[in-house]
C-alpha atoms as a PDB file:
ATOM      1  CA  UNK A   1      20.219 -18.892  47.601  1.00  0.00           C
ATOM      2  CA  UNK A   2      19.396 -15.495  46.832  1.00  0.00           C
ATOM      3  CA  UNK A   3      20.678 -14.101  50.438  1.00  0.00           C
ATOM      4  CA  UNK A   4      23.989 -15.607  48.988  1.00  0.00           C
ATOM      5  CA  UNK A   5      23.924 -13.591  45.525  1.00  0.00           C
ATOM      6  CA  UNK A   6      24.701 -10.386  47.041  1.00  0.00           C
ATOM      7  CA  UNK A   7      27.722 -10.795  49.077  1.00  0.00           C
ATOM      8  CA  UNK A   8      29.177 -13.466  46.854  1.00  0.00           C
ATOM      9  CA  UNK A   9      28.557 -10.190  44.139  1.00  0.00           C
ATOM     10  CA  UNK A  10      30.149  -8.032  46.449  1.00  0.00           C
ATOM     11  CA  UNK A  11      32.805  -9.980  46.562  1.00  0.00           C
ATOM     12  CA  UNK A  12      33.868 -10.643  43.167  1.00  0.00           C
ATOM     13  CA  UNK A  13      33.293  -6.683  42.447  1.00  0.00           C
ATOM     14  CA  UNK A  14      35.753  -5.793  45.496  1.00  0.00           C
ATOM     15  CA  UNK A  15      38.146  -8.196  44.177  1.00  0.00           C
ATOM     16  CA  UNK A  16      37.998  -6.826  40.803  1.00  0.00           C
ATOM     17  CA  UNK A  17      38.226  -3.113  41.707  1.00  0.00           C
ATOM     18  CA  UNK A  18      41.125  -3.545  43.968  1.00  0.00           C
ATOM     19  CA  UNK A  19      43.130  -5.495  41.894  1.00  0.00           C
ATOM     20  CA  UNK A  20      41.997  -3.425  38.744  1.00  0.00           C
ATOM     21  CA  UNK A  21      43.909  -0.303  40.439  1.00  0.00           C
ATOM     22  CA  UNK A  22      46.961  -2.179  42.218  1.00  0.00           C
ATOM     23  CA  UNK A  23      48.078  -4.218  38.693  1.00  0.00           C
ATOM     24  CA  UNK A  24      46.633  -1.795  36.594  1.00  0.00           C
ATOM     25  CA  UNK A  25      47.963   1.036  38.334  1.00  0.00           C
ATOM     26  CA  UNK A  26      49.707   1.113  41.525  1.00  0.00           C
ATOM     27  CA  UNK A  27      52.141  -1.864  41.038  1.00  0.00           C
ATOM     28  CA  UNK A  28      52.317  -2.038  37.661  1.00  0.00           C
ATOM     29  CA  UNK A  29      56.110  -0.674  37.389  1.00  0.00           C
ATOM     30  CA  UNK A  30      56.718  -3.235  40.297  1.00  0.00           C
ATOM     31  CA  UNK A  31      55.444  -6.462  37.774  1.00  0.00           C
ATOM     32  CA  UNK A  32      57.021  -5.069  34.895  1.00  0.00           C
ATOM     33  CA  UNK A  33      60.686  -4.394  36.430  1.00  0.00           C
ATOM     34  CA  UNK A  34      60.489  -7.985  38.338  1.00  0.00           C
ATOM     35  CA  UNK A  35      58.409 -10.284  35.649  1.00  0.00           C
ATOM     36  CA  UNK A  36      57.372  -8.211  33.109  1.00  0.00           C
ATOM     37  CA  UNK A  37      59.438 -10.602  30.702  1.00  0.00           C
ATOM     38  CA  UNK A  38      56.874 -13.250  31.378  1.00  0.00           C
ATOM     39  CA  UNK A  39      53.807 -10.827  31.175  1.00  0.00           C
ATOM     40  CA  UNK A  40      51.024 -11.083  28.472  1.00  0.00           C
ATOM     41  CA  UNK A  41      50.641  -7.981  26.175  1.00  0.00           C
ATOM     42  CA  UNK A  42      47.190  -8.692  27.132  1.00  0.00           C
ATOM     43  CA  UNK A  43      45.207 -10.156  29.776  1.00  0.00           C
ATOM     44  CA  UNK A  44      43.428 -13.275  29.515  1.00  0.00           C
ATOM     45  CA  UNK A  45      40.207 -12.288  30.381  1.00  0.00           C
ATOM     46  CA  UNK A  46      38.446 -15.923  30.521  1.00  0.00           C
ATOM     47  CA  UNK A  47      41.002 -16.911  32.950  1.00  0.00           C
ATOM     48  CA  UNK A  48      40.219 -13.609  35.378  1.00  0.00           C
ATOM     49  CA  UNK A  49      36.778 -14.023  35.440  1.00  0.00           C
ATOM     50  CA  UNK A  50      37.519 -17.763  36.732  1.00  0.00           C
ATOM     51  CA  UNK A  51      39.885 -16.401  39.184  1.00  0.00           C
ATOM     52  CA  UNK A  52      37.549 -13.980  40.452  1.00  0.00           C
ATOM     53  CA  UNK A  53      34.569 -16.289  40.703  1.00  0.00           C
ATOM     54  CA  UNK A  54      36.014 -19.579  42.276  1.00  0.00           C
ATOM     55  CA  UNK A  55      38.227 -16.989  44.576  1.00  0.00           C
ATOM     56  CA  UNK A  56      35.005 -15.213  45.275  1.00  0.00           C
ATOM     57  CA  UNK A  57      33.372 -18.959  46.653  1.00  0.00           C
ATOM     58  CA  UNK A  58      35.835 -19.975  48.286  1.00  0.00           C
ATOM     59  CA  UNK A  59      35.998 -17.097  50.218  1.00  0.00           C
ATOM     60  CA  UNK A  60      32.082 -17.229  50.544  1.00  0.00           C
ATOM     61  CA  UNK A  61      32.695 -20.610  51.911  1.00  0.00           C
ATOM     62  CA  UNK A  62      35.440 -20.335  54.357  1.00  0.00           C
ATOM     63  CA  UNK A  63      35.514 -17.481  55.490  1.00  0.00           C
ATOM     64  CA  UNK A  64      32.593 -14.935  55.343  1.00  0.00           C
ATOM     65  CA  UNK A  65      29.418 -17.820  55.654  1.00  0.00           C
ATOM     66  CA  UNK A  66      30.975 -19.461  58.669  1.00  0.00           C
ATOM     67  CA  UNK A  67      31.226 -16.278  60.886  1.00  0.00           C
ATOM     68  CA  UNK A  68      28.802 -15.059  62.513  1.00  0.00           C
ATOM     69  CA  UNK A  69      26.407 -12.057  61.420  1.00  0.00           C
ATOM     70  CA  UNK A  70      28.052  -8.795  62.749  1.00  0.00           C
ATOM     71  CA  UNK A  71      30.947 -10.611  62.971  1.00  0.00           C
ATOM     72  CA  UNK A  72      32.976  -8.386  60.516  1.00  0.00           C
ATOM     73  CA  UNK A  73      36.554  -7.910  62.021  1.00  0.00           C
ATOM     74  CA  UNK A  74      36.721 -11.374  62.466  1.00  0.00           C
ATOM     75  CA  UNK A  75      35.843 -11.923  58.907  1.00  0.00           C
ATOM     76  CA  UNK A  76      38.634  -9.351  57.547  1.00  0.00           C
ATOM     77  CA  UNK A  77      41.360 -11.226  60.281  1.00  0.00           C
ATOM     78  CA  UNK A  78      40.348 -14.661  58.259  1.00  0.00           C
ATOM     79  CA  UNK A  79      40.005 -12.933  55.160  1.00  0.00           C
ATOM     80  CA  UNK A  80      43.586 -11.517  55.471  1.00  0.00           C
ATOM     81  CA  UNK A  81      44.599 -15.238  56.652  1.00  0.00           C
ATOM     82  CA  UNK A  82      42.777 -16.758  54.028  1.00  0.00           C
ATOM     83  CA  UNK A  83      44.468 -13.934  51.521  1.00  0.00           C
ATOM     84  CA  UNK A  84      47.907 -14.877  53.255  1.00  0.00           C
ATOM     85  CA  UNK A  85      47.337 -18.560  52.233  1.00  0.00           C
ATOM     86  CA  UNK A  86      46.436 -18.423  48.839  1.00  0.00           C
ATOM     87  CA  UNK A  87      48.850 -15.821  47.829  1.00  0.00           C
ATOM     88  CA  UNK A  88      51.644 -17.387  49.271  1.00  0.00           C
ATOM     89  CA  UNK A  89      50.748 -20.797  47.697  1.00  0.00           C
ATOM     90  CA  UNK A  90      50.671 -18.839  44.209  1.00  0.00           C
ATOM     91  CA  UNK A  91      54.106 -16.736  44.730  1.00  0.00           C
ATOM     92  CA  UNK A  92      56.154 -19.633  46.370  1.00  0.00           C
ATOM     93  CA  UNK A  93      55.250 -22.179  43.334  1.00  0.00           C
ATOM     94  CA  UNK A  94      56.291 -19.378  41.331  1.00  0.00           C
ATOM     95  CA  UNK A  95      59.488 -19.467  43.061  1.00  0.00           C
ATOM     96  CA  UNK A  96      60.071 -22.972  43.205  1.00  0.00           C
ATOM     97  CA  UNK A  97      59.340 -22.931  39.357  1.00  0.00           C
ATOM     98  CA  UNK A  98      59.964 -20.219  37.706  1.00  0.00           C
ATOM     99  CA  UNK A  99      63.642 -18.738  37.105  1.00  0.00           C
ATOM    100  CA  UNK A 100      64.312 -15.711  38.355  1.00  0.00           C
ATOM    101  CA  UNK A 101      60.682 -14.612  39.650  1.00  0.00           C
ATOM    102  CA  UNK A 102      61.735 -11.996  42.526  1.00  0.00           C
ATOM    103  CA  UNK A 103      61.577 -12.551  46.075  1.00  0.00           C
ATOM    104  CA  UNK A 104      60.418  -8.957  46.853  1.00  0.00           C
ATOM    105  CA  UNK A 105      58.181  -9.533  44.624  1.00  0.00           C
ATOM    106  CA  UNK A 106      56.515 -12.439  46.266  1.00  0.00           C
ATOM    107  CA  UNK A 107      56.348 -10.213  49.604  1.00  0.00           C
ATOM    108  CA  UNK A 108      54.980  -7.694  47.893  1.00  0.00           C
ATOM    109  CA  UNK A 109      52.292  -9.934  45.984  1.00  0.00           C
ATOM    110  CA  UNK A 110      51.504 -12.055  49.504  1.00  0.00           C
ATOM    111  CA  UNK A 111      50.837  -8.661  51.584  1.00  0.00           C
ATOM    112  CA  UNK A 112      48.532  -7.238  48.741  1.00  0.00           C
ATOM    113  CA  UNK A 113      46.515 -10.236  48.796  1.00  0.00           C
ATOM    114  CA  UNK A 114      46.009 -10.092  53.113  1.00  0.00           C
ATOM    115  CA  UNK A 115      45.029  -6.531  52.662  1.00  0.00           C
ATOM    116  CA  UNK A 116      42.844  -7.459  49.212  1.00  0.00           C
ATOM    117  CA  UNK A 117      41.407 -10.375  50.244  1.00  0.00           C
ATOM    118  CA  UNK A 118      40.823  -8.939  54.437  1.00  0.00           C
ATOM    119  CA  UNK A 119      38.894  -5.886  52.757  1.00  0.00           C
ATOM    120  CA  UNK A 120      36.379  -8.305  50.453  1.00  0.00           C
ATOM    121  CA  UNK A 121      35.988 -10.742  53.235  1.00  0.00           C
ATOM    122  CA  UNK A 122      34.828  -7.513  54.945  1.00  0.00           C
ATOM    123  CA  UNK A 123      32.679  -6.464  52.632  1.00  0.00           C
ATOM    124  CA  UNK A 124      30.786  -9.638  52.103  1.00  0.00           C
ATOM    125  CA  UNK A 125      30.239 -10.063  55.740  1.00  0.00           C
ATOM    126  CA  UNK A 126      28.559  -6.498  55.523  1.00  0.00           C
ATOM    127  CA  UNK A 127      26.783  -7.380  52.639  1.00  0.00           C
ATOM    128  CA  UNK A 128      25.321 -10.653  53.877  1.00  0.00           C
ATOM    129  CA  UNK A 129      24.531  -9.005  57.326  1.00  0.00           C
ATOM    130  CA  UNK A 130      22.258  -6.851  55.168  1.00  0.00           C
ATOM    131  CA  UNK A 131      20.183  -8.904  53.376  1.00  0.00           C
ATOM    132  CA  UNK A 132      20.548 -11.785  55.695  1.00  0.00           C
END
């Protein structure tokens, strides 16, 4: 258990930082132009935290624990995968459900998430070929 801590730790704090500068920063005129009418004037932060933790194991689970120690590019190619799947699952409800949620948006969303997702898979691999 406690080889698991740190890149499960790493994980959630890569995920956090990286998505701390792209919404807070970087594509923050890109939400507000395309959904910014259905943005909160605050974030929930209960409901981050969650994200970032279960998102966190279930990256732990399947992708960065069943590669193989050293095995970091392989981890970032399934991390990016991984990335691909649950981002696109999240942006193509939205656009089955939601009116007038932006195509280019989804693109946008689903590519952040390979390269997001790709970079913390990476990271835990690193991490866990540390202390492992």
């Amino acid at each position: 258990m406690s080889k698991l801590l740190p890149p499960y730790l790493a994980i959630v704090a890569t995920m956090m930082a990286l998505d701390l500068a792209w919404i807070g920063g970087i594509a923050r005129p890109l939400y507000n132009r395309g959904i910014g009418h259905l943005m909160a004037e605050r974030p929930n932060f209960v409901a981050a935290v969650a994200f970032y933790l279960l998102f966190a194991a279930g990256l732990m689970a399947f992708v960065v624990l069943p590669r193989p120690a050293g095995d970091w590019r392989m981890a970032a190619a399934w991390g990016a995968l991984f990335g691909f799947m649950t981002y696109m699952t999240y942006d193509l409800t939205n656009l089955a459900t939601l009116r007038g949620w932006p195509l280019g948006l989804s693109f946008i969303d689903t590519a952040w998430g390979c390269f997001a997702t790709g970079l913390a898979a990476t990271v835990g691999r690193v991490v866990a070929d540390k202390v492992g």
